[in-house]
N, C-alpha and C. Protein backbone atom coordinates (compact mmCIF):
# COMPACT_ATOMS: atom_id res chain seq x y z
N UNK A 1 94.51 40.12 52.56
CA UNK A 1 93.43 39.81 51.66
C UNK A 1 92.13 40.49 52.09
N UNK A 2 91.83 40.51 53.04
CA UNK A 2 90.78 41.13 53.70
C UNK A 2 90.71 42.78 53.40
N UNK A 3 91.62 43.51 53.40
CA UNK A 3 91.80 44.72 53.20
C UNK A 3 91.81 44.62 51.87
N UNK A 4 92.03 43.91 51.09
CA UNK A 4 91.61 44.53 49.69
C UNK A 4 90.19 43.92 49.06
N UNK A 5 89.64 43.07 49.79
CA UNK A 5 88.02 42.73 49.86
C UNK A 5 87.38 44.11 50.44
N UNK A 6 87.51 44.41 51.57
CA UNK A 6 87.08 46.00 51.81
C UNK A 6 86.86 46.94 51.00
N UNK A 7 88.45 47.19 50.78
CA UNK A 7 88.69 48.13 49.67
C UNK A 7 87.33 48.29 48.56
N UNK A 8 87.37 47.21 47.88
CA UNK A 8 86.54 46.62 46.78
C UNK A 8 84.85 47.24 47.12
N UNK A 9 84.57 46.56 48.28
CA UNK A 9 83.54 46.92 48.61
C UNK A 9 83.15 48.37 48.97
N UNK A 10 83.96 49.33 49.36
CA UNK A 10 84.10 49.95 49.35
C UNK A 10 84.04 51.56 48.24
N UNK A 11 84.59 50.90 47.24
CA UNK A 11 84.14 51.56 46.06
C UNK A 11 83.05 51.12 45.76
N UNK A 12 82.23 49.82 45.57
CA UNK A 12 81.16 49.53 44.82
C UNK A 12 79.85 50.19 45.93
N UNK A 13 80.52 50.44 47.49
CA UNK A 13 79.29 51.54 48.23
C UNK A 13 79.01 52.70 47.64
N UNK A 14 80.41 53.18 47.46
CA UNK A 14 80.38 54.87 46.76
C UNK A 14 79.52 54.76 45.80
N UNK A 15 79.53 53.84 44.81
CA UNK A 15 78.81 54.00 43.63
C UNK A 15 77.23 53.98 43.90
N UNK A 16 77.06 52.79 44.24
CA UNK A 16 75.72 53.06 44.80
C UNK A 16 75.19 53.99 45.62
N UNK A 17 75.37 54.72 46.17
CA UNK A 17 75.47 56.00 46.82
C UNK A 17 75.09 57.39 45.71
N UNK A 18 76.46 56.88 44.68
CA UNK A 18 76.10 58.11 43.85
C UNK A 18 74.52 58.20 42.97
N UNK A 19 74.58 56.44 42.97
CA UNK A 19 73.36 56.58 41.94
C UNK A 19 72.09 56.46 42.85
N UNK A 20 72.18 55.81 43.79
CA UNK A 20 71.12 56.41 44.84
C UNK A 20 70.49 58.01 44.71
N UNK A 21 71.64 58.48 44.99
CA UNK A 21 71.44 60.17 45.39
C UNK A 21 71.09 60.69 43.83
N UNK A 22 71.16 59.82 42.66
CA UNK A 22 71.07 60.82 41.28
C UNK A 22 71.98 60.74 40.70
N UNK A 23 72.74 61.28 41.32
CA UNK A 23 74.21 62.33 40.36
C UNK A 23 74.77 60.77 39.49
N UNK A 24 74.57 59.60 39.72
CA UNK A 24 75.26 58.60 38.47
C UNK A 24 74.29 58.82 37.38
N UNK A 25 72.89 59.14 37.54
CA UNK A 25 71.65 58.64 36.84
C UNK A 25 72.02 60.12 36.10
N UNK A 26 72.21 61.36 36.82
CA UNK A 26 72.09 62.61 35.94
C UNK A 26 73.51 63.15 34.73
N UNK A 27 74.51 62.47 35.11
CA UNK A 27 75.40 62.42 34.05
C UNK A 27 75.02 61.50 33.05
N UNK A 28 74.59 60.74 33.29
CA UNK A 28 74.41 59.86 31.62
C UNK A 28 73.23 60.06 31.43
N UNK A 29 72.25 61.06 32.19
CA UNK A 29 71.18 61.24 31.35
C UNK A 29 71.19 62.83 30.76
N UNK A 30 72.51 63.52 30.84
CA UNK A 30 73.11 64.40 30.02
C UNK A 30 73.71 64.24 28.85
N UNK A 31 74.07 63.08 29.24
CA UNK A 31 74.50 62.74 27.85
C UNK A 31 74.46 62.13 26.67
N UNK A 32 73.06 61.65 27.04
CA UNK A 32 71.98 61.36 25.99
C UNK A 32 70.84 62.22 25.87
N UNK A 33 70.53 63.15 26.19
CA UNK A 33 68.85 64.03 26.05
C UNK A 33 69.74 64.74 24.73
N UNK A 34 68.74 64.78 23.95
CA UNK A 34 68.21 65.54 22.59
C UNK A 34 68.17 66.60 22.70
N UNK A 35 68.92 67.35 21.82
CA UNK A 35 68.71 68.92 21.68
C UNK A 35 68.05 69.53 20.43
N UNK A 36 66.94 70.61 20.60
CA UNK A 36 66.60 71.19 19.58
C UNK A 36 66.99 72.01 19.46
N UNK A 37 67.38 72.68 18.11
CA UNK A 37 67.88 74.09 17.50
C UNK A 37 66.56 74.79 16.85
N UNK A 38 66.51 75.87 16.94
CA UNK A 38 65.34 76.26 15.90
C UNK A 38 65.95 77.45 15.20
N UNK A 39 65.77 78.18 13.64
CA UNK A 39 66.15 79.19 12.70
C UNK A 39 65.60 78.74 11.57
N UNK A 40 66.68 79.38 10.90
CA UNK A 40 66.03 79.57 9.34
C UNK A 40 67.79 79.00 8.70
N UNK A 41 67.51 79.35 7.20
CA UNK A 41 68.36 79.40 6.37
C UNK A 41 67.61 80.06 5.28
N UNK A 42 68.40 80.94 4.59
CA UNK A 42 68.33 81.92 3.51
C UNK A 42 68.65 81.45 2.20
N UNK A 43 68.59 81.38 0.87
CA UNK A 43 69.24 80.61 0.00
C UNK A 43 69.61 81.64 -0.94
N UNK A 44 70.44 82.22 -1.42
CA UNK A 44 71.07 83.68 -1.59
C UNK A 44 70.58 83.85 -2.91
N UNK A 45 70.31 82.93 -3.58
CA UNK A 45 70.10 83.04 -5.24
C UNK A 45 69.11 83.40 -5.74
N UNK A 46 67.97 83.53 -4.04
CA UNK A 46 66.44 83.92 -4.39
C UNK A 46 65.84 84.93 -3.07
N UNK A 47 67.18 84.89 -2.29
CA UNK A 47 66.40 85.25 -0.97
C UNK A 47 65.30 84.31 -0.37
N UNK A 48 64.87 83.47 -0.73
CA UNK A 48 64.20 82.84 0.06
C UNK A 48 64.59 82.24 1.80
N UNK A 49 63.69 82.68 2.40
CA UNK A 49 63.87 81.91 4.06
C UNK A 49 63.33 80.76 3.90
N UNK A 50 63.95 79.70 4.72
CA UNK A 50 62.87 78.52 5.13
C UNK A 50 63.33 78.13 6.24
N UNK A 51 62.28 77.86 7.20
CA UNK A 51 62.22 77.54 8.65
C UNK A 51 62.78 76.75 8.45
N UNK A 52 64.01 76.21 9.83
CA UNK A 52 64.98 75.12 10.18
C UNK A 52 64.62 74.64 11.58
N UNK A 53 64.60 73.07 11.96
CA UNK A 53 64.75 73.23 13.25
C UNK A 53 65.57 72.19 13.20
N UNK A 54 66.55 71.39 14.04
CA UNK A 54 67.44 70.49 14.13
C UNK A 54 67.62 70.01 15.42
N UNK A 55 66.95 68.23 15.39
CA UNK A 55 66.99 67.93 16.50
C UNK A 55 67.99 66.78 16.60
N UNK A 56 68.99 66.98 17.76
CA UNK A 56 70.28 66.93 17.67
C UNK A 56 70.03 65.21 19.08
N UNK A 57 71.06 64.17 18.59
CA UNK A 57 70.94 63.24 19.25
C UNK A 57 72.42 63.21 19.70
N UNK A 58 72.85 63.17 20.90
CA UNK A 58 74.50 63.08 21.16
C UNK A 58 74.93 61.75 20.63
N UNK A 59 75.79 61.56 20.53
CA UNK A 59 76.96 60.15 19.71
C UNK A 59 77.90 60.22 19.51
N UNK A 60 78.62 60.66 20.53
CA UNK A 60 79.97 60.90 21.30
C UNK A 60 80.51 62.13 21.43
N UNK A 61 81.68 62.64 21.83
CA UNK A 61 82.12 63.75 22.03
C UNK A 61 81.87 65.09 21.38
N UNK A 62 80.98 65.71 21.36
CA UNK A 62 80.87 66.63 20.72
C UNK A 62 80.40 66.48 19.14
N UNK A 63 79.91 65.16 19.06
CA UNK A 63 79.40 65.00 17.81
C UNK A 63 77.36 64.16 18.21
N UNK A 64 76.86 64.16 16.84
CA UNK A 64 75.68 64.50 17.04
C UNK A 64 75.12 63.89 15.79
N UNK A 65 74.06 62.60 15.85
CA UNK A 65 73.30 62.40 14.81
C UNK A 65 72.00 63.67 14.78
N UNK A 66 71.58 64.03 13.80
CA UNK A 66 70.46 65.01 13.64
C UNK A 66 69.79 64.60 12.74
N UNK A 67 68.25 65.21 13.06
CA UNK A 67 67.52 65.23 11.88
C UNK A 67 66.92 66.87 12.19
N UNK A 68 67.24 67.09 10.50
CA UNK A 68 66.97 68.72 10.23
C UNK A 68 65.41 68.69 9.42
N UNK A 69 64.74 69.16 10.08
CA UNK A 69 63.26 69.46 9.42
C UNK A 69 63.06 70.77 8.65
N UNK A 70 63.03 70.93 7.51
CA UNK A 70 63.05 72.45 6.44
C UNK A 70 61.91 72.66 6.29
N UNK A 71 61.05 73.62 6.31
CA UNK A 71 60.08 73.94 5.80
C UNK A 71 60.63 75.37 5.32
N UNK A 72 59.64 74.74 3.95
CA UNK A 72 60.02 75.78 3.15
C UNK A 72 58.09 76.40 1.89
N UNK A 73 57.57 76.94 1.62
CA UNK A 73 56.97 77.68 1.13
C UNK A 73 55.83 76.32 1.43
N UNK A 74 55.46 76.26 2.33
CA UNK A 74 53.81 75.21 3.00
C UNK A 74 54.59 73.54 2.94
N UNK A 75 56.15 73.49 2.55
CA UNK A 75 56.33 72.17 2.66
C UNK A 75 57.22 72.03 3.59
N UNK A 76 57.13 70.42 4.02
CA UNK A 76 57.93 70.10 4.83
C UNK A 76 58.87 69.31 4.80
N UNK A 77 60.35 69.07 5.10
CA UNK A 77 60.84 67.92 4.43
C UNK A 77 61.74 67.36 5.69
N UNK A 78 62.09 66.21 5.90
CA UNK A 78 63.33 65.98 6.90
C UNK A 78 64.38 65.34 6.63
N UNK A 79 65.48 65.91 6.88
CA UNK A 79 67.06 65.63 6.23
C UNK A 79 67.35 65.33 7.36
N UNK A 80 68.18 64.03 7.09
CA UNK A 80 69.06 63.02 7.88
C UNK A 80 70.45 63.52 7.88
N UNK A 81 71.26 63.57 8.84
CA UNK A 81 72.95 63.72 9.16
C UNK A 81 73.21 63.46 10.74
N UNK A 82 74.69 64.33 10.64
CA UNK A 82 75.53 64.45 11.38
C UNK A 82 75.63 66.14 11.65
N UNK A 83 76.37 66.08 13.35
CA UNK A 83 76.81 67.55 13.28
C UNK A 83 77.96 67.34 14.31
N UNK A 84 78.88 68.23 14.20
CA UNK A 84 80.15 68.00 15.10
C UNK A 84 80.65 69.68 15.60
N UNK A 85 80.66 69.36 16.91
CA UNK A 85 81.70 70.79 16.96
C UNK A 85 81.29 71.21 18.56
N UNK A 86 81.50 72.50 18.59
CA UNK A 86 81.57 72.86 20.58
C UNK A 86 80.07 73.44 19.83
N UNK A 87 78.59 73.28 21.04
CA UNK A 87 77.31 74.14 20.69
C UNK A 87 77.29 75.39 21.14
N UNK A 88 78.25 75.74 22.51
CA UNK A 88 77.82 76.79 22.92
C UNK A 88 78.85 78.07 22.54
N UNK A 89 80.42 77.52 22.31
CA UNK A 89 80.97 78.74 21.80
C UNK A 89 82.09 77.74 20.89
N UNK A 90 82.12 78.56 20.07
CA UNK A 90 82.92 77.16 19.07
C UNK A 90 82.59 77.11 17.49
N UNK A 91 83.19 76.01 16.93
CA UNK A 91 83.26 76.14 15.52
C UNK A 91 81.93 74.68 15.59
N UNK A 92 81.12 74.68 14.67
CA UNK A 92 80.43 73.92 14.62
C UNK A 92 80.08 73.07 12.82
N UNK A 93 80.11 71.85 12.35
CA UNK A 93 79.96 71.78 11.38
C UNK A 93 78.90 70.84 10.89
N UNK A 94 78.22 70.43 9.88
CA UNK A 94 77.22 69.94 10.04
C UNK A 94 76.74 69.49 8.19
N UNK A 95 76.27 68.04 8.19
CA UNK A 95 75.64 67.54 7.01
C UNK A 95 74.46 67.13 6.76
N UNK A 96 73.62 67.26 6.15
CA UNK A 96 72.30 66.23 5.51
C UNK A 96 72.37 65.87 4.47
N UNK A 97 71.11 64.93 4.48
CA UNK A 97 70.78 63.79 3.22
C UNK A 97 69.15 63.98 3.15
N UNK A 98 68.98 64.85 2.18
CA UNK A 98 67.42 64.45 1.71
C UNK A 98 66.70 63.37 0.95
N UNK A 99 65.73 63.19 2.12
CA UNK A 99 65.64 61.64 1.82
C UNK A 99 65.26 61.44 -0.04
N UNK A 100 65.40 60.10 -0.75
CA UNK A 100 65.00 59.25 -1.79
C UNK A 100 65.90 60.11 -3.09
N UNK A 101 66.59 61.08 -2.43
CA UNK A 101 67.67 62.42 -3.55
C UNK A 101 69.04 61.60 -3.84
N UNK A 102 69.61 62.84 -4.00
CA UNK A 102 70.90 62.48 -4.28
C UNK A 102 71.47 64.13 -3.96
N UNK A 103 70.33 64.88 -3.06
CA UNK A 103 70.46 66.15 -2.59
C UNK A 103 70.95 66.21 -1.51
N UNK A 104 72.06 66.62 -1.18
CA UNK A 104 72.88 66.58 0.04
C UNK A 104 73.44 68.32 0.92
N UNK A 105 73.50 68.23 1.77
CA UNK A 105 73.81 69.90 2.06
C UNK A 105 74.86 69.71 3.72
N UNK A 106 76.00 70.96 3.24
CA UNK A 106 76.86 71.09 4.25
C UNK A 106 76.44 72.03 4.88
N UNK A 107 77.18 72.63 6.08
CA UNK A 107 77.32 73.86 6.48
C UNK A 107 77.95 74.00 7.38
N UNK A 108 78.82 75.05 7.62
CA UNK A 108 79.70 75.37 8.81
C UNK A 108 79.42 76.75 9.35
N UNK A 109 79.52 77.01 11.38
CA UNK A 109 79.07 77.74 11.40
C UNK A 109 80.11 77.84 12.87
N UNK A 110 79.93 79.26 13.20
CA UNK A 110 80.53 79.51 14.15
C UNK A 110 79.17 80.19 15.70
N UNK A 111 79.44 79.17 16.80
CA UNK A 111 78.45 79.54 17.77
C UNK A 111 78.81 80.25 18.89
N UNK A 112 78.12 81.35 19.41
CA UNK A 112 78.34 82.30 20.32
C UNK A 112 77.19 81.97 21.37
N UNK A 113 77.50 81.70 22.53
CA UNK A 113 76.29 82.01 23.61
C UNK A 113 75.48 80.68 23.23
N UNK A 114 75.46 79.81 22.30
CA UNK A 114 74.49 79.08 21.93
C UNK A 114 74.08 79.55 20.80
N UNK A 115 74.26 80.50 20.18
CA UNK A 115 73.56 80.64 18.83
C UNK A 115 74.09 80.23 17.57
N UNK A 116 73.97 79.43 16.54
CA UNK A 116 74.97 79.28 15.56
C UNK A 116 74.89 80.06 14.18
N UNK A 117 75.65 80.86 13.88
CA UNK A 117 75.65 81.37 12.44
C UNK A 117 76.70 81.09 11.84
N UNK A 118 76.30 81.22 10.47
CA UNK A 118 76.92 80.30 9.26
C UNK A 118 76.61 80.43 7.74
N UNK A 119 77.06 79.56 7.18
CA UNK A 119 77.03 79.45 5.79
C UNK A 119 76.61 77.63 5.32
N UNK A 120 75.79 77.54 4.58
CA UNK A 120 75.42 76.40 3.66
C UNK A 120 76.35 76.21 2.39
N UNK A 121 75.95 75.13 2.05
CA UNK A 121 76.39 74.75 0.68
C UNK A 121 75.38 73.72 0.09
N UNK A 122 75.32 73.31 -1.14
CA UNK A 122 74.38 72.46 -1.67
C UNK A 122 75.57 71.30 -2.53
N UNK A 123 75.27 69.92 -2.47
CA UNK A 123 76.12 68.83 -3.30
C UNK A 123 75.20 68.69 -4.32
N UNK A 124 73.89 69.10 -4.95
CA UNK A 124 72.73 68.52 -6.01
C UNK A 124 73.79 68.33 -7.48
N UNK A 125 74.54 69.35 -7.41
CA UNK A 125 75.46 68.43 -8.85
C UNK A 125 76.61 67.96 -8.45
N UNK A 126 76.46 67.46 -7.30
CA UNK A 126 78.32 66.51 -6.93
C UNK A 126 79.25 67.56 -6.51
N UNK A 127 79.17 68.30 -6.58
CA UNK A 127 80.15 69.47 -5.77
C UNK A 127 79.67 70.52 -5.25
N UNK A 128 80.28 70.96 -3.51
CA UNK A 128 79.77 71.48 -3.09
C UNK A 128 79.72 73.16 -3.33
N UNK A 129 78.56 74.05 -3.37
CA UNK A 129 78.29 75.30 -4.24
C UNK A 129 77.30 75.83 -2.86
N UNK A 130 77.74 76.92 -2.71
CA UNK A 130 77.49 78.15 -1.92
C UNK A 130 76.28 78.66 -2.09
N UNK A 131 75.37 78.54 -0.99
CA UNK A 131 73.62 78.82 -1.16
C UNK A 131 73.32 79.44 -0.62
N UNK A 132 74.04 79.75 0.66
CA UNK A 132 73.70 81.10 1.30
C UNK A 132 73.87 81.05 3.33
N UNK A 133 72.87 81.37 3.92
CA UNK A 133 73.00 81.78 5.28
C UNK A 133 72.12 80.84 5.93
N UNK A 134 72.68 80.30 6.93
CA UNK A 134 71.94 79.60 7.92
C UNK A 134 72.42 80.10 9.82
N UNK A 135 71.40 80.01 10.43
CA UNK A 135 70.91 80.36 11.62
C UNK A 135 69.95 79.40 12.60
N UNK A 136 70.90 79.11 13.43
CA UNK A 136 69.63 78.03 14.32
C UNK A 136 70.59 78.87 15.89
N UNK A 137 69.44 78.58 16.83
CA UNK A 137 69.63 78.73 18.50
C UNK A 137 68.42 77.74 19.10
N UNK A 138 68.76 77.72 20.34
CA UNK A 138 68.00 76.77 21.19
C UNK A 138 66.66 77.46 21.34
């Protein structure tokens, strides 16, 4: 009995140890810090650019609540979603909700090095329709 009271104690030293020294405190504070993206998106039907930035909240494995901020010709707007996928090399995919709408937007994109390029889509009449190019990096 004694040897597995040890034991016990034993692991619960290690731990404290780790989080003493950091390294417990610096994994889970990796895996909650916020990431920003910054780019554009293009909307093909006019050429228009409008600044993107997307600040990314982790919420589990490789997935990500966001809020995407658009500015577009002196305005500003912020769309609520999700984004899922690998950030630094990988397939990445991603939704919003503009707020008080019924304006919704996809996009899937493929990321190299950290950079993501891609393609949009728009839901404004219930199905999703092809708008053009989007671009965000850290």
């Amino acid at each position: 009995m004694a040897m597995k009271a040890s034991g016990r104690y034993a692991i619960a030293l290690a731990g404290c140890i780790l989080c003493a020294t950091g390294l417990g405190y610096y994994v889970f504070a990796a895996e909650t810090k916020d990431i920003t993206l910054k780019g554009g998106a293009i909307w093909n039907g006019n050429k228009h650019r409008a600044d993107l930035k997307a600040v990314l909240t982790p919420a589990g494995n490789k997935q990500y609540n966001v809020v995407y901020t658009v500015t577009w010709e002196g305005s500003t707007t912020n769309w609520k979603g999700q984004m899922t996928g690998e950030l630094k090399n990988g397939e990445v995919q991603g939704t919003g909700a503009m707020p008080s709408s019924n304006r919704t937007f996809i996009f899937r994109a493929q990321a190299a090095g950290g950079v993501l390029t891609g393609k949009h889509w728009e839901t404004t009449g219930g199905r999703p329709k092809l708008t053009g190019d989007i671009g965000l990096k850290p």
